[in-house]
C-alpha atoms as a PDB file:
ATOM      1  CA  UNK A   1     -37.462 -13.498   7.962  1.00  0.00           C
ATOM      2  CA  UNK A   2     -33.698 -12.697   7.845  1.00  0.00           C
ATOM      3  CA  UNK A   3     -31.985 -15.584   6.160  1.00  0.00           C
ATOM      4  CA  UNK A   4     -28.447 -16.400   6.705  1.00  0.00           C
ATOM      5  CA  UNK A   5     -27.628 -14.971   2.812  1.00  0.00           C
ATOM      6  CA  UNK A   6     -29.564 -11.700   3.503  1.00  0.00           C
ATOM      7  CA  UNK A   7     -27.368 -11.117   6.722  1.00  0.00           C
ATOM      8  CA  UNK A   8     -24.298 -12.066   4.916  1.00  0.00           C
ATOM      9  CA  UNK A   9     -25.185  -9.408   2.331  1.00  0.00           C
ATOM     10  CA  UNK A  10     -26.023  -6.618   4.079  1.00  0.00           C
ATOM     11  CA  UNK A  11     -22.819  -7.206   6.242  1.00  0.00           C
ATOM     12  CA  UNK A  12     -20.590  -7.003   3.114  1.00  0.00           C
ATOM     13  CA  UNK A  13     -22.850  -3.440   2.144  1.00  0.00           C
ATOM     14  CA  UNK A  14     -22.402  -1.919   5.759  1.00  0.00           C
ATOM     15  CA  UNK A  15     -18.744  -2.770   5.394  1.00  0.00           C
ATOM     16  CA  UNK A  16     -18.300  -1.589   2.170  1.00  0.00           C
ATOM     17  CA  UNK A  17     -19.813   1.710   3.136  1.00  0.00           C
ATOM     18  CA  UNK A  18     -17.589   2.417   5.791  1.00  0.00           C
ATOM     19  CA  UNK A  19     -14.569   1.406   3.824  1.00  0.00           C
ATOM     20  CA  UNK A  20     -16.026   4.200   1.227  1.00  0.00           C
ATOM     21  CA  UNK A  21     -16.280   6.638   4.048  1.00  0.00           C
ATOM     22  CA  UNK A  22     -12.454   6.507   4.815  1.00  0.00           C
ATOM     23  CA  UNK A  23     -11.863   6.168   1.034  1.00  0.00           C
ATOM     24  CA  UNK A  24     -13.557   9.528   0.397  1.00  0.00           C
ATOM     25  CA  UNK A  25     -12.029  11.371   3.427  1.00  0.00           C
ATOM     26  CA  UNK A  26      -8.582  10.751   1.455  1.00  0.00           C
ATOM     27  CA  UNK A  27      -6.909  14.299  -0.023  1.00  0.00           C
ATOM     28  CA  UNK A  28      -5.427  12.912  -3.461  1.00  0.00           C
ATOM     29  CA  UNK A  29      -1.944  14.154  -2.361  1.00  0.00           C
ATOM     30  CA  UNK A  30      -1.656  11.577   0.215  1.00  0.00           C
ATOM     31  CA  UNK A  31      -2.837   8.680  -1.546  1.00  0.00           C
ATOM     32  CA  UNK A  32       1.359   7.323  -1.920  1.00  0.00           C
ATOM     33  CA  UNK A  33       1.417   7.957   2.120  1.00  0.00           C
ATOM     34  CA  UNK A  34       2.765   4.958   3.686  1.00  0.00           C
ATOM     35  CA  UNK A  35       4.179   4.520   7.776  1.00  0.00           C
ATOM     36  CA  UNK A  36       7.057   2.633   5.999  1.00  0.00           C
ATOM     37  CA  UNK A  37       9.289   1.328   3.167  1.00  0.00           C
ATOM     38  CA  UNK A  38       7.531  -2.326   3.477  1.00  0.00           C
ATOM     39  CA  UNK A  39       3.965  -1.450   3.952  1.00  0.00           C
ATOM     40  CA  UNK A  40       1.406  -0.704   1.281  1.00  0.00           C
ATOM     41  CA  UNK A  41       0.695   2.857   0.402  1.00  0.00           C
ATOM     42  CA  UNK A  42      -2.733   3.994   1.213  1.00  0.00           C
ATOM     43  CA  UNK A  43      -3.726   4.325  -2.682  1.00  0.00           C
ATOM     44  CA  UNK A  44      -2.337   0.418  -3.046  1.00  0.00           C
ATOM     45  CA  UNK A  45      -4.246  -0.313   0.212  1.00  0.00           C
ATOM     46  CA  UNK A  46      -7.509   0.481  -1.345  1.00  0.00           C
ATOM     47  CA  UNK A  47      -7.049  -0.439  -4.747  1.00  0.00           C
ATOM     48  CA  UNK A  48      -6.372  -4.141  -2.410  1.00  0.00           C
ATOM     49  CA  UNK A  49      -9.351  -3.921  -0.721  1.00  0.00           C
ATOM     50  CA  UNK A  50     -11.396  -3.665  -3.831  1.00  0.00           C
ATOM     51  CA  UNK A  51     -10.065  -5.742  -6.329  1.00  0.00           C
ATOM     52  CA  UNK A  52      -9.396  -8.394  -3.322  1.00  0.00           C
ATOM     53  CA  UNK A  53     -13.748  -8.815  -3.578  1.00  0.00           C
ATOM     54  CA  UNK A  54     -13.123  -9.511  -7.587  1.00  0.00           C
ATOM     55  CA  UNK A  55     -10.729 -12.533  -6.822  1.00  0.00           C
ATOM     56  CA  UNK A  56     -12.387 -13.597  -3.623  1.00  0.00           C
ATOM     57  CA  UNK A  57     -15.160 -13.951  -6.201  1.00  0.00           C
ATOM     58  CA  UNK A  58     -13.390 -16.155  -8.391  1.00  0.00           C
ATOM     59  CA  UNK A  59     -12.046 -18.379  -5.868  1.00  0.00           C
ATOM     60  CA  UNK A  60     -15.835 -18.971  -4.716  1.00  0.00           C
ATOM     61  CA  UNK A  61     -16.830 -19.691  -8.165  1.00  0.00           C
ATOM     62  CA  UNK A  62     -14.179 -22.013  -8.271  1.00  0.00           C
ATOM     63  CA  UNK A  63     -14.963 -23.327  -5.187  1.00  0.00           C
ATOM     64  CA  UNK A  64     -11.040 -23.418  -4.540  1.00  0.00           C
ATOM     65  CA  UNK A  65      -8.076 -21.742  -5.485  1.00  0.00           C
ATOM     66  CA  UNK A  66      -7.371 -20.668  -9.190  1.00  0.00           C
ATOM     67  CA  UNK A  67      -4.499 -22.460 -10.870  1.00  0.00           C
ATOM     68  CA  UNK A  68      -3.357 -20.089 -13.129  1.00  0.00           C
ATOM     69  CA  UNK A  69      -2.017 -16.623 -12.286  1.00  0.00           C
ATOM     70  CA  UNK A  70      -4.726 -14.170 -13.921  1.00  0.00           C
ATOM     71  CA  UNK A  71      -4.277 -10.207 -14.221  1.00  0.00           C
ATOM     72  CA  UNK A  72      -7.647  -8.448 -13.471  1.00  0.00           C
ATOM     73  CA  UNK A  73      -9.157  -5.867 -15.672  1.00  0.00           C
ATOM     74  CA  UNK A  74      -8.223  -2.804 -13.609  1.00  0.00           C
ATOM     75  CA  UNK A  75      -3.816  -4.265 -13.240  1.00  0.00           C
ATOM     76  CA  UNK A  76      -2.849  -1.737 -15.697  1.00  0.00           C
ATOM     77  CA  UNK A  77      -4.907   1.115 -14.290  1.00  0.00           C
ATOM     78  CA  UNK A  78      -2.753   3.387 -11.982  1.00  0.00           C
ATOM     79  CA  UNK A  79      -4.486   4.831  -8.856  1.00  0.00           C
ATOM     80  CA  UNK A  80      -4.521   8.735  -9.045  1.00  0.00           C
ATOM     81  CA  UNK A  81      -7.920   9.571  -6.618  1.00  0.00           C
ATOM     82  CA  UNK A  82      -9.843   7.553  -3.951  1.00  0.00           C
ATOM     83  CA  UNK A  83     -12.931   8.973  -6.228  1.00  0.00           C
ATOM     84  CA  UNK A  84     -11.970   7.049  -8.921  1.00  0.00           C
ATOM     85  CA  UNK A  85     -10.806   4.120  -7.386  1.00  0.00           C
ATOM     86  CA  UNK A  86     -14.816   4.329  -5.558  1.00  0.00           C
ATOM     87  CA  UNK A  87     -16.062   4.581  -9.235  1.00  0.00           C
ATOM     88  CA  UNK A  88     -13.795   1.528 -10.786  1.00  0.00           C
ATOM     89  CA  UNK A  89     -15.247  -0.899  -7.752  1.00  0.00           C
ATOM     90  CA  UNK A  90     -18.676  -0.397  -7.873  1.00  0.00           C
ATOM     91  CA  UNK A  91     -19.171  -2.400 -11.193  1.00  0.00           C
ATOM     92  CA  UNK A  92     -17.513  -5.499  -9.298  1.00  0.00           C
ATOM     93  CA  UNK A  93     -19.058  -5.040  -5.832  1.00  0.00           C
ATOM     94  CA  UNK A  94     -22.229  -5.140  -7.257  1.00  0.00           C
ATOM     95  CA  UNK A  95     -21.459  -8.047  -9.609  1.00  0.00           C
ATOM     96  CA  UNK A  96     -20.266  -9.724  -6.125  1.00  0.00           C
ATOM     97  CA  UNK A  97     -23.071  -9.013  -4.784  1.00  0.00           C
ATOM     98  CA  UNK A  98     -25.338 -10.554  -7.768  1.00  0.00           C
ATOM     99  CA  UNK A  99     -23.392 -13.737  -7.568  1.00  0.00           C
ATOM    100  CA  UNK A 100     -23.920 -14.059  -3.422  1.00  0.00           C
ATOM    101  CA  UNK A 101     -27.964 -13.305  -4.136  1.00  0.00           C
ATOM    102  CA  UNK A 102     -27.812 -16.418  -6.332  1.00  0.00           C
ATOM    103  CA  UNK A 103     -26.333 -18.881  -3.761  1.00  0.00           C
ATOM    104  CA  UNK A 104     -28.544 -21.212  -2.484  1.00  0.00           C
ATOM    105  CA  UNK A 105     -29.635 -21.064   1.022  1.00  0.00           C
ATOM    106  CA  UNK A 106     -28.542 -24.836   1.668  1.00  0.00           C
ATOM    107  CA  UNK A 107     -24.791 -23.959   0.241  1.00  0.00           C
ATOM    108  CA  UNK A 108     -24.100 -21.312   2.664  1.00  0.00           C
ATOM    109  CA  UNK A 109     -23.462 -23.930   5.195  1.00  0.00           C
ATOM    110  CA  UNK A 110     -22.902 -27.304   2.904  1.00  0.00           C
ATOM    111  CA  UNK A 111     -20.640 -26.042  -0.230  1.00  0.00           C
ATOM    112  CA  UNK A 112     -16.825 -26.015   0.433  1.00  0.00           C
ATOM    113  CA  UNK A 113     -14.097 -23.850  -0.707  1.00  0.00           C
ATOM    114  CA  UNK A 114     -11.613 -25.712  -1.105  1.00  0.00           C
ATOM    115  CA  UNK A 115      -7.742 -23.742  -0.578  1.00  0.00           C
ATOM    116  CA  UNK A 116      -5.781 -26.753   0.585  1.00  0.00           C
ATOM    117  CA  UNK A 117      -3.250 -25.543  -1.193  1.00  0.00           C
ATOM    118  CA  UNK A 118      -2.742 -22.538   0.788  1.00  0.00           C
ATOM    119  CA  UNK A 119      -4.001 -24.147   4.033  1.00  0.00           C
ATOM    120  CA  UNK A 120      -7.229 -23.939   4.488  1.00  0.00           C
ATOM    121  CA  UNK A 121     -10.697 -25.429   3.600  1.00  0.00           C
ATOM    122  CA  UNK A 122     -13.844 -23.542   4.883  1.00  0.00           C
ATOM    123  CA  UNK A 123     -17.539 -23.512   4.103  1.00  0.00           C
ATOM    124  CA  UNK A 124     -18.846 -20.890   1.766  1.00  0.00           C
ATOM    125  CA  UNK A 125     -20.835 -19.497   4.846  1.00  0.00           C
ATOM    126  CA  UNK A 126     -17.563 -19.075   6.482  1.00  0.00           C
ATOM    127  CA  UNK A 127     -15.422 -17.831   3.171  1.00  0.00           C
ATOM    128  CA  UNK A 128     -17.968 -14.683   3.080  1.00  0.00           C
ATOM    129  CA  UNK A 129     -17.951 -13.894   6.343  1.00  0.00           C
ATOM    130  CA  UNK A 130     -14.176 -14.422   6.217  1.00  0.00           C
ATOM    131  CA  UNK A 131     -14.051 -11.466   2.941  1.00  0.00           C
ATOM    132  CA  UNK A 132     -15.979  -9.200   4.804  1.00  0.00           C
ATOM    133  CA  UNK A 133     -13.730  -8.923   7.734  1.00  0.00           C
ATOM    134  CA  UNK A 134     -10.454  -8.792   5.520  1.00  0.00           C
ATOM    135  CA  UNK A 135     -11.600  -5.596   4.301  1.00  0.00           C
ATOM    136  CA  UNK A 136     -12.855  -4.529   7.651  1.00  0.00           C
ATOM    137  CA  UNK A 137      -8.965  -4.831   9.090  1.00  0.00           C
ATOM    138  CA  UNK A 138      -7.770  -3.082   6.082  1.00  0.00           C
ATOM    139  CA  UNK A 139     -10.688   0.267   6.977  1.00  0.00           C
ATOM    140  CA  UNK A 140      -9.253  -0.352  10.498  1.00  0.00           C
ATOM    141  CA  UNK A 141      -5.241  -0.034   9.290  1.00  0.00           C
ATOM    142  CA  UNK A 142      -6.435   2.999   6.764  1.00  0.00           C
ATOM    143  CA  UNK A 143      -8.044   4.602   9.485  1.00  0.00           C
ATOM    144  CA  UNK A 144      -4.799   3.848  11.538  1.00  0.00           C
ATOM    145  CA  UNK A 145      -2.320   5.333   8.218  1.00  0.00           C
ATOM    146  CA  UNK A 146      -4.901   8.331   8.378  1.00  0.00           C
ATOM    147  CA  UNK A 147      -4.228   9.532  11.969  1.00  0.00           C
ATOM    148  CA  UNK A 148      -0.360   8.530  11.865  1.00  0.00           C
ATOM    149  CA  UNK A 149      -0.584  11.128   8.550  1.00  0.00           C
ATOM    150  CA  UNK A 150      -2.469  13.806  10.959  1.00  0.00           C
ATOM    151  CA  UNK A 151      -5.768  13.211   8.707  1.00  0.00           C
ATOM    152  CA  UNK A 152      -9.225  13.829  10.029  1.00  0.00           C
ATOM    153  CA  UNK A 153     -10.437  10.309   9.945  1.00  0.00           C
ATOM    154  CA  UNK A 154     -14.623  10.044   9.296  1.00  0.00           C
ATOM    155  CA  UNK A 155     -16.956   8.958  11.655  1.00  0.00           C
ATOM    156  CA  UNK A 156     -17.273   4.975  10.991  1.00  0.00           C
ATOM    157  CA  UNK A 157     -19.244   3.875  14.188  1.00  0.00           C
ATOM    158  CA  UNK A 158     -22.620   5.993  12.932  1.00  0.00           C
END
């Protein structure tokens, strides 16, 4: 039987894949590509979407926001390949992942996360759902950057 955690899971895998299939399809050249002045280059777009999964984790250990500004492990690491950048996030997807295979069932729907003081408050259920599609719109912008740069862009929907 599919439980609620296993389907949350495998969501954030299947999403994660795809973001490393438009990740790959990168040339290292065009990793400081952006469509303008304001907008995130595509190497700062991924090293985002990555990191974004190590402080979403935090915030649901937490179970709210974090008080104090932090610097993560990989701040001081520039981006120079989309390779690299796949190698440096493994380590913390899978920790991710470890920490959502402990939840409890009962907390995907009962515990709250608790980010009043940005606005919201949502179940944990709803937080990790909410994570997986924040890096699905960033695959869906990259894949937008890629054909405004005239790249191939991979084959997502397989």
């Amino acid at each position: 039987m599919l439980t609620a955690k296993d389907a949350i899971i495998y969501n954030f895998r299947e999403t994660r894949r795809r973001s490393i299939l438009c990740w790959r399809a990168i040339p290292k050249e065009m990793l400081d590509w952006k469509p303008d002045g304001e907008a995130m280059s595509i190497g700062e777009m991924i090293r985002h979407v990555w990191t974004a999964t190590y402080w979403y984790q935090r915030i649901l250990m937490n179970r709210g926001s974090l008080q104090a500004e932090e610097s993560g492990p990989f701040d001081s690491i520039p981006v120079t390949a989309a390779e690299t950048e796949i190698e440096l996030s493994e380590p913390y997807f899978q920790d991710f992942l470890t920490y959502v295979s402990g939840l409890a069932e009962e907390d995907i729907s009962a515990a709250v996360i608790d980010r009043s003081d940005v606005g919201y408050r949502r179940t944990l259920g709803d937080m990790l759902l909410r994570i997986a599609y924040h890096e699905s719109v960033h695959t869906g912008q990259l894949l937008q950057y890629m054909r405004m740069a005239g790249l191939d862009r991979p084959k997502v929907w397989d």
